[in-house]
C-alpha atoms as a PDB file:
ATOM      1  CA  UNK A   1     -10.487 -19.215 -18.361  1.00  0.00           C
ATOM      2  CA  UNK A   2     -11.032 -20.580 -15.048  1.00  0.00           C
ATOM      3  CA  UNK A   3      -7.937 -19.819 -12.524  1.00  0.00           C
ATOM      4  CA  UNK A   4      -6.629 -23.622 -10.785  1.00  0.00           C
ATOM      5  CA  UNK A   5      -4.923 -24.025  -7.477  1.00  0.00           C
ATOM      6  CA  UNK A   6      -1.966 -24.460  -9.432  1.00  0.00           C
ATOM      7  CA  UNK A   7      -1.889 -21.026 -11.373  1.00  0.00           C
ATOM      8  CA  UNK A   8      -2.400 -19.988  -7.374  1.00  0.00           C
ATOM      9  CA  UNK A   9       0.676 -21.571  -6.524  1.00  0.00           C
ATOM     10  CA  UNK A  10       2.538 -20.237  -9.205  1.00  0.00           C
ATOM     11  CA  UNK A  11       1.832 -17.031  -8.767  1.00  0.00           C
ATOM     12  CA  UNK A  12       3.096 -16.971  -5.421  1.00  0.00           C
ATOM     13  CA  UNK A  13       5.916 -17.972  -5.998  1.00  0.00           C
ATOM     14  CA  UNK A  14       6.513 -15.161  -7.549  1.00  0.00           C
ATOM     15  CA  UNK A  15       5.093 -13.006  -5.535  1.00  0.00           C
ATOM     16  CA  UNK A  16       8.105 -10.280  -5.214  1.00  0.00           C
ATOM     17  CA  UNK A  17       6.958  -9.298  -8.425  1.00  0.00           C
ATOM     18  CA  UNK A  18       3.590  -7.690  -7.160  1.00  0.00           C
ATOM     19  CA  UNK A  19       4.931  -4.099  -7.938  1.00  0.00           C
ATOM     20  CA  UNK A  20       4.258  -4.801 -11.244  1.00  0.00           C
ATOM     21  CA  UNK A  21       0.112  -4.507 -10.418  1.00  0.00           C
ATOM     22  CA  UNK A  22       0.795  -1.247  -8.614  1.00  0.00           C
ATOM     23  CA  UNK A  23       2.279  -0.241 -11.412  1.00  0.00           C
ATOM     24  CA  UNK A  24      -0.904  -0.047 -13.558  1.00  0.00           C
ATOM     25  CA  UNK A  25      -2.702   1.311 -10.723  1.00  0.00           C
ATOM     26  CA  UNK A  26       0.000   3.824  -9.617  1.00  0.00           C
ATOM     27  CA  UNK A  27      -0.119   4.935 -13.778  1.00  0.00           C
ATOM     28  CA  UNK A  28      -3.946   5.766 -13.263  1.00  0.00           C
ATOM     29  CA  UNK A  29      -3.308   7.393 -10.144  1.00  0.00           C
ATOM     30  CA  UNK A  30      -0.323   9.691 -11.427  1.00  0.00           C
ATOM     31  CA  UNK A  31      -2.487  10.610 -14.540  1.00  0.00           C
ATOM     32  CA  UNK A  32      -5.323  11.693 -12.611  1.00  0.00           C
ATOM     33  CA  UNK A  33      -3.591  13.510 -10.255  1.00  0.00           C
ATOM     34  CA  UNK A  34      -1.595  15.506 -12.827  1.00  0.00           C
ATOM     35  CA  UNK A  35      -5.138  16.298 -14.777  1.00  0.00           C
ATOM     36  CA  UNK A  36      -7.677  16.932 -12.225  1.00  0.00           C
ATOM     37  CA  UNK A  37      -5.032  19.122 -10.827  1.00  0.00           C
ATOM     38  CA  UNK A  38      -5.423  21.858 -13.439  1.00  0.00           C
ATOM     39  CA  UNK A  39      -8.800  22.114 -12.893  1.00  0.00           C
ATOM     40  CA  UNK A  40      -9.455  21.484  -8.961  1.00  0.00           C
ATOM     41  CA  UNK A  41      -7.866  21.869  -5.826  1.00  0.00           C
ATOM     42  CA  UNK A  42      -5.786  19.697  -4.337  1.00  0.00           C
ATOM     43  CA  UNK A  43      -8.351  17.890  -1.767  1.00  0.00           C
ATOM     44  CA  UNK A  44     -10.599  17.207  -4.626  1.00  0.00           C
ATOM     45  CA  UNK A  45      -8.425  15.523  -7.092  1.00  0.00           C
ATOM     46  CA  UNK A  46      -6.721  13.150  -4.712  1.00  0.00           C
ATOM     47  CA  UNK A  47     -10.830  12.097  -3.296  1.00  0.00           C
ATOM     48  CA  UNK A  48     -11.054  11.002  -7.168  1.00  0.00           C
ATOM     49  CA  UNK A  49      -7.933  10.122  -7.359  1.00  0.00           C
ATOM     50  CA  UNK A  50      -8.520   7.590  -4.213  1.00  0.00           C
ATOM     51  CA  UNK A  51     -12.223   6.543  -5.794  1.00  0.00           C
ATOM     52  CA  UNK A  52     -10.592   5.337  -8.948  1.00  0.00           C
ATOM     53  CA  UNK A  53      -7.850   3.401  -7.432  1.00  0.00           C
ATOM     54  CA  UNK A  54     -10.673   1.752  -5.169  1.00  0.00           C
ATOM     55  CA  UNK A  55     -13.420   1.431  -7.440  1.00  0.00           C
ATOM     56  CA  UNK A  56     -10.820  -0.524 -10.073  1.00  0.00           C
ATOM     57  CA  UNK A  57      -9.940  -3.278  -7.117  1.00  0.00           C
ATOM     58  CA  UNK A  58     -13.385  -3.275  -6.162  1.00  0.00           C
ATOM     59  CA  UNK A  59     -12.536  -1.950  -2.359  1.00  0.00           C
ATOM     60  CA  UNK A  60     -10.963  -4.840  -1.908  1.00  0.00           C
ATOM     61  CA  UNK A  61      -8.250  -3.658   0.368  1.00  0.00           C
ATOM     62  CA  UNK A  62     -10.546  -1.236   1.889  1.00  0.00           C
ATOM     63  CA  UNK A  63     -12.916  -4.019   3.455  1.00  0.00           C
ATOM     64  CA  UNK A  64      -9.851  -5.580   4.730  1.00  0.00           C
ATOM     65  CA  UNK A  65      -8.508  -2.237   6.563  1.00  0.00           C
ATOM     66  CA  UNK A  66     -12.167  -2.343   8.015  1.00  0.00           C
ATOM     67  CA  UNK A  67     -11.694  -5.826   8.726  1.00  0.00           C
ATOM     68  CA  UNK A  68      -7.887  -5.141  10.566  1.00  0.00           C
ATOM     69  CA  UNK A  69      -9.950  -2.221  12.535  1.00  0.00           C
ATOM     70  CA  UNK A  70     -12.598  -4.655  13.943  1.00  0.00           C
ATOM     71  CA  UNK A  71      -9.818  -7.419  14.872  1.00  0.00           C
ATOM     72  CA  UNK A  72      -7.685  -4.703  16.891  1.00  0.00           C
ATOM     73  CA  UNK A  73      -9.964  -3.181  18.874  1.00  0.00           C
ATOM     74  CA  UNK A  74     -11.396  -6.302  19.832  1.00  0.00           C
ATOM     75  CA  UNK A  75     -10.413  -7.709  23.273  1.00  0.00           C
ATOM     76  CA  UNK A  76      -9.706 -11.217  24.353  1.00  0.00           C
ATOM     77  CA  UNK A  77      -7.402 -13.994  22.651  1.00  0.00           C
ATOM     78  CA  UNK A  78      -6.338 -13.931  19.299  1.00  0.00           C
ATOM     79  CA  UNK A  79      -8.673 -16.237  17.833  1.00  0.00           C
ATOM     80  CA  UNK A  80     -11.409 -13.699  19.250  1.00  0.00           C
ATOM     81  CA  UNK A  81      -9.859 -10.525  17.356  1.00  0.00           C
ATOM     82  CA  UNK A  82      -9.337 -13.381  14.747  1.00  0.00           C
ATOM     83  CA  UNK A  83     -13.507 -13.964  14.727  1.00  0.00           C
ATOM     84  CA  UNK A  84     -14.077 -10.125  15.029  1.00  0.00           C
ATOM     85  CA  UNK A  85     -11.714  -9.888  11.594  1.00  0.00           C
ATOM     86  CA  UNK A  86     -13.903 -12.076  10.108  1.00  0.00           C
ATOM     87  CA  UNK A  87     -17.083 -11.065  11.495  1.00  0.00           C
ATOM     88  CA  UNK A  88     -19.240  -9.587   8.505  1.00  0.00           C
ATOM     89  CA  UNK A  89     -21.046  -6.941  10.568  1.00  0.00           C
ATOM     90  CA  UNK A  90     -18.621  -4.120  10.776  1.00  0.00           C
ATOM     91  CA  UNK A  91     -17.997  -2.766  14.190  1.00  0.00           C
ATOM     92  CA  UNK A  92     -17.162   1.200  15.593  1.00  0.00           C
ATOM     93  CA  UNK A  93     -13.041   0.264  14.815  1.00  0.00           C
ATOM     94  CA  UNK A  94     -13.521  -0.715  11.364  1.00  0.00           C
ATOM     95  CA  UNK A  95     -15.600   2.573  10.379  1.00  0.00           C
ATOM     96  CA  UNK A  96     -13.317   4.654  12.458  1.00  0.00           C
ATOM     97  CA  UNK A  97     -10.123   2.770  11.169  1.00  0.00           C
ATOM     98  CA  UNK A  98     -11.261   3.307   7.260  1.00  0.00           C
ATOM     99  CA  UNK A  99     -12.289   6.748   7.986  1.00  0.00           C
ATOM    100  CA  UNK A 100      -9.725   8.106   9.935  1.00  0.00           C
ATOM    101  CA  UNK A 101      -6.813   6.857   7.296  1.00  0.00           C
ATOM    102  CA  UNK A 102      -8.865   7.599   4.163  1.00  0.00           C
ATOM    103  CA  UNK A 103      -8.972  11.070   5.837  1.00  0.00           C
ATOM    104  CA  UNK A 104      -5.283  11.179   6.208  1.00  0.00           C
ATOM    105  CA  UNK A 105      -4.340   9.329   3.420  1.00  0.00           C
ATOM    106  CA  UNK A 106      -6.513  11.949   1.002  1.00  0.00           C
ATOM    107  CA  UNK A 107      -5.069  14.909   2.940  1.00  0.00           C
ATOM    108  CA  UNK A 108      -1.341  13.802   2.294  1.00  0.00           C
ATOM    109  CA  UNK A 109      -1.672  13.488  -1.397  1.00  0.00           C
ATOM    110  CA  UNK A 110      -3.810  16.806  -1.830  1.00  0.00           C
ATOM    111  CA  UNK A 111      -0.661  18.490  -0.291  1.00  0.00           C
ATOM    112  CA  UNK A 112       2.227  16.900  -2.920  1.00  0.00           C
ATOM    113  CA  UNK A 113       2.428  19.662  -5.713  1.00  0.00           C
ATOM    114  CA  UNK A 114       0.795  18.781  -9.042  1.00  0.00           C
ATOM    115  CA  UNK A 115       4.217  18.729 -10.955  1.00  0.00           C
ATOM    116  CA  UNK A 116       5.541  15.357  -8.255  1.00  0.00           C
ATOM    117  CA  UNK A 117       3.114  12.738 -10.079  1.00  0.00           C
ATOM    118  CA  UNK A 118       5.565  10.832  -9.349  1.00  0.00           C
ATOM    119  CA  UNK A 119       4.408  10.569  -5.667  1.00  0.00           C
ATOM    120  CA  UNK A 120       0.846   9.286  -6.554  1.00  0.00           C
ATOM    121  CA  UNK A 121       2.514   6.395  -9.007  1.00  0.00           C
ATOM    122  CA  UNK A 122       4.695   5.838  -6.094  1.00  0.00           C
ATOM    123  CA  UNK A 123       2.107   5.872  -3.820  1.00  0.00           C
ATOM    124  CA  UNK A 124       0.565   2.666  -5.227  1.00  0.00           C
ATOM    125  CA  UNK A 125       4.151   0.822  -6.452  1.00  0.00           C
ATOM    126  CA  UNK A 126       5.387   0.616  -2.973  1.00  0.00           C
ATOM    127  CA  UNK A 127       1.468  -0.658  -1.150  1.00  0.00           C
ATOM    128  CA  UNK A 128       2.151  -3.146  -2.831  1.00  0.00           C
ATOM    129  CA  UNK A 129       5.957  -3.444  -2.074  1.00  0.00           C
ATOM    130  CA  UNK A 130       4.582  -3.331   1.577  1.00  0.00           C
ATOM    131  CA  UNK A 131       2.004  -6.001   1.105  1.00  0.00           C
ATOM    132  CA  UNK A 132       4.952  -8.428  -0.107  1.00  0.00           C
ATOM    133  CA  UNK A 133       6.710  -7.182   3.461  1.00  0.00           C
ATOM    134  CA  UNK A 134       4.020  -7.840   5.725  1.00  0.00           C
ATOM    135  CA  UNK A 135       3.233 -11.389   3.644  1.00  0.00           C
ATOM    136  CA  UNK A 136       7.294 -12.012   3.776  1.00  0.00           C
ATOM    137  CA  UNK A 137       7.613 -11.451   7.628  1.00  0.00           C
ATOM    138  CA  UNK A 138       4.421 -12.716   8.894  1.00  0.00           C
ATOM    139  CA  UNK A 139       2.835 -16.495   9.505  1.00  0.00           C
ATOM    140  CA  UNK A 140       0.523 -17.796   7.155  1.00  0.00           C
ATOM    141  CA  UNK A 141      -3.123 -18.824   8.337  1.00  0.00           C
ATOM    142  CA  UNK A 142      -6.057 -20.830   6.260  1.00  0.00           C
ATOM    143  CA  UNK A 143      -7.624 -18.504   4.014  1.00  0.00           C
ATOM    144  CA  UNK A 144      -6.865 -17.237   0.354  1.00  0.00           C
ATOM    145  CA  UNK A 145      -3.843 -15.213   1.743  1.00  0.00           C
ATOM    146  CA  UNK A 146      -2.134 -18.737   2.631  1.00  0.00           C
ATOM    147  CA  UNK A 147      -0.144 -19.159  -0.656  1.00  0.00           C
ATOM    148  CA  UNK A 148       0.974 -15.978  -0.459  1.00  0.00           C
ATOM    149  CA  UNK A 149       2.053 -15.365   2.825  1.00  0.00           C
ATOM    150  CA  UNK A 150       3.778 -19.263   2.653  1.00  0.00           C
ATOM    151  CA  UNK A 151       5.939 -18.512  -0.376  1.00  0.00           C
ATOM    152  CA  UNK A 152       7.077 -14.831   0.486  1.00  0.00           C
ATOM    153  CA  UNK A 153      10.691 -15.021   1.513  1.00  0.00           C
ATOM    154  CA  UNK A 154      12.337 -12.290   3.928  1.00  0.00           C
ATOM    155  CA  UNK A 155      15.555 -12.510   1.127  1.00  0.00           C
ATOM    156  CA  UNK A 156      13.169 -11.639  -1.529  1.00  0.00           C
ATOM    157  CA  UNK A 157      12.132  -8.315   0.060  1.00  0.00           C
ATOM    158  CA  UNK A 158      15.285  -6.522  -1.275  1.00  0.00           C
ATOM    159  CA  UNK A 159      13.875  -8.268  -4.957  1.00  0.00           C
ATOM    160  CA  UNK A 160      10.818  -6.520  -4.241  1.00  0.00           C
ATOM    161  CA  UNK A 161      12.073  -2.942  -3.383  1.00  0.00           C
ATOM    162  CA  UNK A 162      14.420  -3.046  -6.216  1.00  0.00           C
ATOM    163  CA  UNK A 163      11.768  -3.887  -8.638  1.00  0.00           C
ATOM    164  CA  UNK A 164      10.257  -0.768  -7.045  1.00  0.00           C
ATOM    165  CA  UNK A 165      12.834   1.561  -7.712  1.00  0.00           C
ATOM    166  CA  UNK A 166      12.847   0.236 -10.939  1.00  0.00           C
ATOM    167  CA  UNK A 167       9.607   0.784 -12.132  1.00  0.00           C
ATOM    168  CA  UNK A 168       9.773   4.426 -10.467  1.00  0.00           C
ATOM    169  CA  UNK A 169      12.926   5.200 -12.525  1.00  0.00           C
ATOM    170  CA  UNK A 170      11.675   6.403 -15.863  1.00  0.00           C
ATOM    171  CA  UNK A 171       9.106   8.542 -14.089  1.00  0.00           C
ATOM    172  CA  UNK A 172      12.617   9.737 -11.712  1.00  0.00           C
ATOM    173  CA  UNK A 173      14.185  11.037 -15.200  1.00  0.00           C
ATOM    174  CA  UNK A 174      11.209  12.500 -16.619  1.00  0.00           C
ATOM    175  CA  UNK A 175      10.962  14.902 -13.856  1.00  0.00           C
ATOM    176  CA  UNK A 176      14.836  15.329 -13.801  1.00  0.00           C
ATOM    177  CA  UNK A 177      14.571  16.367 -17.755  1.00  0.00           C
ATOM    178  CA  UNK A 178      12.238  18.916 -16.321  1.00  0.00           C
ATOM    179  CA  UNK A 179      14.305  20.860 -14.151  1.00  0.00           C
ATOM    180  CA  UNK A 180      13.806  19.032 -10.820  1.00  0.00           C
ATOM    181  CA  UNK A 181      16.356  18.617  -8.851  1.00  0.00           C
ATOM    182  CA  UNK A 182      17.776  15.207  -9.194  1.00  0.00           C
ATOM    183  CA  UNK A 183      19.458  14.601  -5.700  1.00  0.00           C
ATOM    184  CA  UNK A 184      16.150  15.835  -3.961  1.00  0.00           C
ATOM    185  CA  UNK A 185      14.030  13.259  -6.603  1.00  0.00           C
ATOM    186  CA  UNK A 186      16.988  10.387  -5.434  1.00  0.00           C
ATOM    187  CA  UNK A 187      16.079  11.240  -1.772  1.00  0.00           C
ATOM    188  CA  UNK A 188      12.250  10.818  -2.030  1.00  0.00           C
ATOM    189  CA  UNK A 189      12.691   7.736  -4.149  1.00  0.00           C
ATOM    190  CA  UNK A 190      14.803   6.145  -1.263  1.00  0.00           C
ATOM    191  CA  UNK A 191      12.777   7.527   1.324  1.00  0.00           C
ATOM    192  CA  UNK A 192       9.466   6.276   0.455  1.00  0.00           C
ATOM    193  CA  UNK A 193      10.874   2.988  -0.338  1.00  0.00           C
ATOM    194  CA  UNK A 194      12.362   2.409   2.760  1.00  0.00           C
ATOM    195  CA  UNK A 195       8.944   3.657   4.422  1.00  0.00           C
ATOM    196  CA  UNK A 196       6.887   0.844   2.754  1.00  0.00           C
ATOM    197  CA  UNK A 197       9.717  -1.399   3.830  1.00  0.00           C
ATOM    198  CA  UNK A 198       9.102  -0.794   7.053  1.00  0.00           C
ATOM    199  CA  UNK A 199       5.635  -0.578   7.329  1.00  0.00           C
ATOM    200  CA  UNK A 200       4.901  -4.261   6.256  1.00  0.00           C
ATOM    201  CA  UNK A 201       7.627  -5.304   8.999  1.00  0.00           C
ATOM    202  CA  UNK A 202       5.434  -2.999  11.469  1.00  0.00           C
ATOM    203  CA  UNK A 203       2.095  -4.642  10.593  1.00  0.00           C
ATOM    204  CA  UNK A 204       3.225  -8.005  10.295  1.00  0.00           C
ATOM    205  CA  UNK A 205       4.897  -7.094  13.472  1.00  0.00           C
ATOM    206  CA  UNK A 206       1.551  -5.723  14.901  1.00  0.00           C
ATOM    207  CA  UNK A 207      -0.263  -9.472  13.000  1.00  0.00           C
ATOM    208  CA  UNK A 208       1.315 -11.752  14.636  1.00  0.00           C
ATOM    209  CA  UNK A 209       1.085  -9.931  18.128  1.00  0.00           C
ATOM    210  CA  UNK A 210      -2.573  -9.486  17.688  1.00  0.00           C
ATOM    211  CA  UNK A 211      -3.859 -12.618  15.543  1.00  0.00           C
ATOM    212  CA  UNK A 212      -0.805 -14.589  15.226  1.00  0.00           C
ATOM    213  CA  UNK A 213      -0.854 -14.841  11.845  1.00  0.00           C
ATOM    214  CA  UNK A 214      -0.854 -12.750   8.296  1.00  0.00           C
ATOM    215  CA  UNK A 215      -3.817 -13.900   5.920  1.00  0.00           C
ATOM    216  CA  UNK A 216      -5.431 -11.586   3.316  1.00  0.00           C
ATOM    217  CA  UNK A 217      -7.504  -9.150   5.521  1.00  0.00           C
ATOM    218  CA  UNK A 218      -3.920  -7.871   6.686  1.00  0.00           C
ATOM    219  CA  UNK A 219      -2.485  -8.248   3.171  1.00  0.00           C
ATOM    220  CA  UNK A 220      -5.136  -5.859   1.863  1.00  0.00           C
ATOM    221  CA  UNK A 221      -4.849  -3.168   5.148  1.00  0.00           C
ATOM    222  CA  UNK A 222      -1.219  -3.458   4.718  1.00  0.00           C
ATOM    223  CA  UNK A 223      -1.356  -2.316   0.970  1.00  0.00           C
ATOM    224  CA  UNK A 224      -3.943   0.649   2.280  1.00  0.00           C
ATOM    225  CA  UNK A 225      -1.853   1.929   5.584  1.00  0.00           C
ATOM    226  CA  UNK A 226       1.626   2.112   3.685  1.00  0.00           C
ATOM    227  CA  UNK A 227      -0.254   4.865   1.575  1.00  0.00           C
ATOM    228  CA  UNK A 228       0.270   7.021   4.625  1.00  0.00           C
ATOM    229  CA  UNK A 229       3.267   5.820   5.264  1.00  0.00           C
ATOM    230  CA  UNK A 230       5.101   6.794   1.625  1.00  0.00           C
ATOM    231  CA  UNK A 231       2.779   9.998   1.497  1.00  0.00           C
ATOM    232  CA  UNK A 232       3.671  11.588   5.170  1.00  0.00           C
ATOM    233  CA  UNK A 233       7.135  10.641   4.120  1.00  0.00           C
ATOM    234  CA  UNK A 234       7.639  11.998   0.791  1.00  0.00           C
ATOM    235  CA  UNK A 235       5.991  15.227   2.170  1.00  0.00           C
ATOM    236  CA  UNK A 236       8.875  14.953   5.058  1.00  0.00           C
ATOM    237  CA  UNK A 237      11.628  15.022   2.711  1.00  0.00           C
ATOM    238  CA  UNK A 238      10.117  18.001   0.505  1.00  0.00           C
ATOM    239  CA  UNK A 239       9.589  20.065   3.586  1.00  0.00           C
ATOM    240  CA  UNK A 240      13.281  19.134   4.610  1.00  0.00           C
ATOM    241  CA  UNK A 241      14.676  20.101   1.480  1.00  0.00           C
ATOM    242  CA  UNK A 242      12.447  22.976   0.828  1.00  0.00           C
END
């Protein structure tokens, strides 16, 4: 079935519902997580954990969190970091960028305890509750991000998080039936919610200073960075409430 301009369109429009796809990507992540975990250490299961999640999109975020590290450390106007973005040789930022945050992205998870799968399904729920953000608050440029970033609405952003919460609640009372406490479960939920909030009004922030514009490179870094973001603060509010 070959995908129009119009099925494009449509789906933009509806583009607050994007949780949805980090749910079935947040589901493989949780699962892994939760298995590898009897069997290997933390660090190991959350590098397999991170290869599965990337090797099902096809690193297709990844190359554009290369992409975002090229643009930024680029100097000159914004249509130069614009034409290092899009350059197809990657530079020293892009390899340092990917490196550095796959580094602290892996480190984060492989320090949530096994029984919190909740974090991992989080973890990929609210990337893309952040890429909405960052689409929502930003300017849209020519490119296949265009649609997207056009249609996103700043009012739909409290759509969006909702939607999050609500995918994340069954997982919430699974862990509650199992002895967790509920009001330190309610905290994390909020907490990493708000975080992916306001990391795609950072980067589109950070966007339009640097390129003037969102289009899909900083849709898919976006989705990648608020990993850290949610991770460093769910482990925040467990080491709060420990």
């Amino acid at each position: 079935m070959e995908i129009t301009g119009d099925d494009v369109d449509s789906l933009s429009k509806r583009f607050w519902t994007v949780p949805f796809i980090g749910l079935f990507y947040g589901l493989v992540a949780g699962a892994l997580f939760y298995a590898l975990g009897a069997v290997f250490d933390g660090l190991i299961s959350a590098v397999i954990v991170l290869l599965a999640v990337h090797g099902l999109n096809r690193f297709l975020h990844f190359d554009g969190l290369i992409d975002l590290g090229d643009g930024l450390i680029s100097t000159g106007t914004q249509e130069k970091k614009m034409a290092a973005m899009k350059d197809t040789r990657v530079g020293a930022g892009g390899v340092a960028f990917g490196l550095m945050l796959t580094l602290l992205v892996a480190s984060s998870l492989a320090s949530v305890p096994r029984e919190l799968y909740l974090v991992p399904i989080a973890m990929e729920v609210l990337a893309k509750n952040s890429l909405f953000t960052v689409a929502a608050f930003g300017k849209p440029r020519d490119g296949l991000g265009n649609p997207f970033v056009s249609n996103a609405k700043r009012s739909d952003v409290a759509l969006s998080s909702a939607l999050s919460l609500l995918l994340l609640l069954p997982f919430l009372a699974l862990l509650v039936l199992a002895d967790l406490r509920i009001e330190v479960l309610v905290a994390l939920a909020l907490a990493m919610i708000a975080a992916s909030a306001l990391a795609g009004v950072v980067m589109s922030r950070a966007a339009m200073r640097s390129f003037g514009c969102v289009n899909g490179d900083l849709l898919g870094a976006t989705n990648e960075i608020s990993k850290a973001a949610v991770l460093l603060t769910a482990l925040a509010v467990l080491a709060w409430v420990a």
